[in-house]
Protein backbone atom coordinates (compact mmCIF):
# COMPACT_ATOMS: atom_id res chain seq x y z
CA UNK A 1 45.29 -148.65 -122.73
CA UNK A 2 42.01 -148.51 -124.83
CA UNK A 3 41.40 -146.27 -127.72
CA UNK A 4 38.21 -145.87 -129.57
CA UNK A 5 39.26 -144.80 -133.40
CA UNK A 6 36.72 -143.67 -135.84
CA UNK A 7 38.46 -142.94 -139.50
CA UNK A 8 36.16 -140.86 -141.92
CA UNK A 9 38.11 -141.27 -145.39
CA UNK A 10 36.59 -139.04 -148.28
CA UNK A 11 35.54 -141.10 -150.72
CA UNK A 12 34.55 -144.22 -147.99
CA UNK A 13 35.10 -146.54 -150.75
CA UNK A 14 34.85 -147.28 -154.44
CA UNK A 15 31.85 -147.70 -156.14
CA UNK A 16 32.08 -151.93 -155.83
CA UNK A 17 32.95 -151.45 -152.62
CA UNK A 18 31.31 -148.33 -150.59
CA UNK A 19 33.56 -149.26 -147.40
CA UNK A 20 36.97 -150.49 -148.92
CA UNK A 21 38.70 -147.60 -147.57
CA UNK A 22 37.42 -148.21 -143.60
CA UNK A 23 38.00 -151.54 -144.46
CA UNK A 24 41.59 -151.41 -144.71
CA UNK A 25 41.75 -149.20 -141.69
CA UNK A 26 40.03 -152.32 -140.01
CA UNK A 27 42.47 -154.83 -141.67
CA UNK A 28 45.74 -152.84 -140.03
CA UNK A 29 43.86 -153.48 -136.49
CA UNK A 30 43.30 -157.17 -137.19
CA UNK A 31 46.92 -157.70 -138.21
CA UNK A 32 47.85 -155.87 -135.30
CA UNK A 33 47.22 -159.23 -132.93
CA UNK A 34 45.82 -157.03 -130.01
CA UNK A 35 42.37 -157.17 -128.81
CA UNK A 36 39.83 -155.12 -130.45
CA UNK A 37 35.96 -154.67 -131.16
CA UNK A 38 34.55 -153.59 -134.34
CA UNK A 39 31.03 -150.97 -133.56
CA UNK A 40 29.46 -148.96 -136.05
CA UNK A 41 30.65 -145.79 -135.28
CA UNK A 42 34.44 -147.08 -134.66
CA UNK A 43 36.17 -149.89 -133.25
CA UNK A 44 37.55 -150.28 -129.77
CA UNK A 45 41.39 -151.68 -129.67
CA UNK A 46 43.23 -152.05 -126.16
CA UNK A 47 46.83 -152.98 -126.11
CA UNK A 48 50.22 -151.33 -124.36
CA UNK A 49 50.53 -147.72 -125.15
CA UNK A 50 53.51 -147.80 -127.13
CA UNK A 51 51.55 -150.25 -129.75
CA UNK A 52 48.37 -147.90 -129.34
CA UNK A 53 49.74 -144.90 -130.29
CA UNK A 54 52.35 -146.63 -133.27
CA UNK A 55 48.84 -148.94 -134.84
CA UNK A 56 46.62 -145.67 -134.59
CA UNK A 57 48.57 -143.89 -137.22
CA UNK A 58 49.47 -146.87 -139.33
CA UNK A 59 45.33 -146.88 -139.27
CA UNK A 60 45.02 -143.64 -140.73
CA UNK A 61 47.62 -143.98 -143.36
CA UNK A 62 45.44 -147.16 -144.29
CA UNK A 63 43.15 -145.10 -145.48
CA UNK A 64 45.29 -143.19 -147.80
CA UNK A 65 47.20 -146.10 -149.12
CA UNK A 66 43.72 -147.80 -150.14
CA UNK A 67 43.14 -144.40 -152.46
CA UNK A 68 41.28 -142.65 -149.99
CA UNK A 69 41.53 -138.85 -151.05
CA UNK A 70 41.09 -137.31 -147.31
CA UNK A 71 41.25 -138.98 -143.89
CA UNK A 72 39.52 -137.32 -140.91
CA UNK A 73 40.72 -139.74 -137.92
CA UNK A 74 38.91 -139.17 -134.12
CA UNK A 75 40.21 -140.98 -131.31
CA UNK A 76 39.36 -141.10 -127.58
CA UNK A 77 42.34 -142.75 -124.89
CA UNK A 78 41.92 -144.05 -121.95
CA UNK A 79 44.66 -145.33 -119.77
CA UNK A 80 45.12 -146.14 -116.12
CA UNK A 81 48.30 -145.06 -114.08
CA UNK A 82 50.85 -147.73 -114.53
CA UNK A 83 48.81 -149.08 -117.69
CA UNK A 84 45.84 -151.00 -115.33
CA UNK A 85 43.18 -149.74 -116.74
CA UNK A 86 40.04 -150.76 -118.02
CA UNK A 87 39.62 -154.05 -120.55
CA UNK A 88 36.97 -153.79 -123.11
CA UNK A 89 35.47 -157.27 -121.53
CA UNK A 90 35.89 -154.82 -117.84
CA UNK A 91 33.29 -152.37 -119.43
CA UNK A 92 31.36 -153.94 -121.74
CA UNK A 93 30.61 -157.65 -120.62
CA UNK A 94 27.71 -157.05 -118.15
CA UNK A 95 25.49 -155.84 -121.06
CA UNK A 96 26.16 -158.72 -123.25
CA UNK A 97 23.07 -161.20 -123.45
């Protein structure tokens, strides 16, 4: 399964840091172990659907436990039957230089 997550906590950050909060919403995907991308409008994770779906809201409450006030989270799925869907590397590699 792939999911593209985009997490839009209110404040982003603190002043020192304008993108703490994101940033722990990133950190929770990195610890997760399971393949992702980083964009700047969201980050691309794939993985088995039962870790999707458990890491995407452990990535919005990452938001509120680094003192975010507000947490809009977007996501977009997509899965094949029988979980053989798409990689990232599947869709994105032929427009890598």
């Amino acid at each position: 399964m792939l999911v593209e997550i985009h997490v839009s906590p209110r404040p982003s950050g603190t002043p020192e840091q304008k993108y703490a909060h994101v940033d722990a919403a990133i950190a929770v995907i990195a610890a997760s172990g399971l393949t992702y991308e980083v964009h700047a409008l969201g980050t691309v994770i794939e993985g088995p659907p039962d870790r999707i779906w458990s890491l995407v809201r452990d990535v919005h409450e990452a938001t509120f436990a680094a003192g975010a006030d507000s947490t809009m989270t977007t996501i977009r799925l997509a899965q094949g039957k029988d979980d053989a869907g798409p990689t990232i590397a599947d869709l994105v590699t032929k427009f890598r230089a």
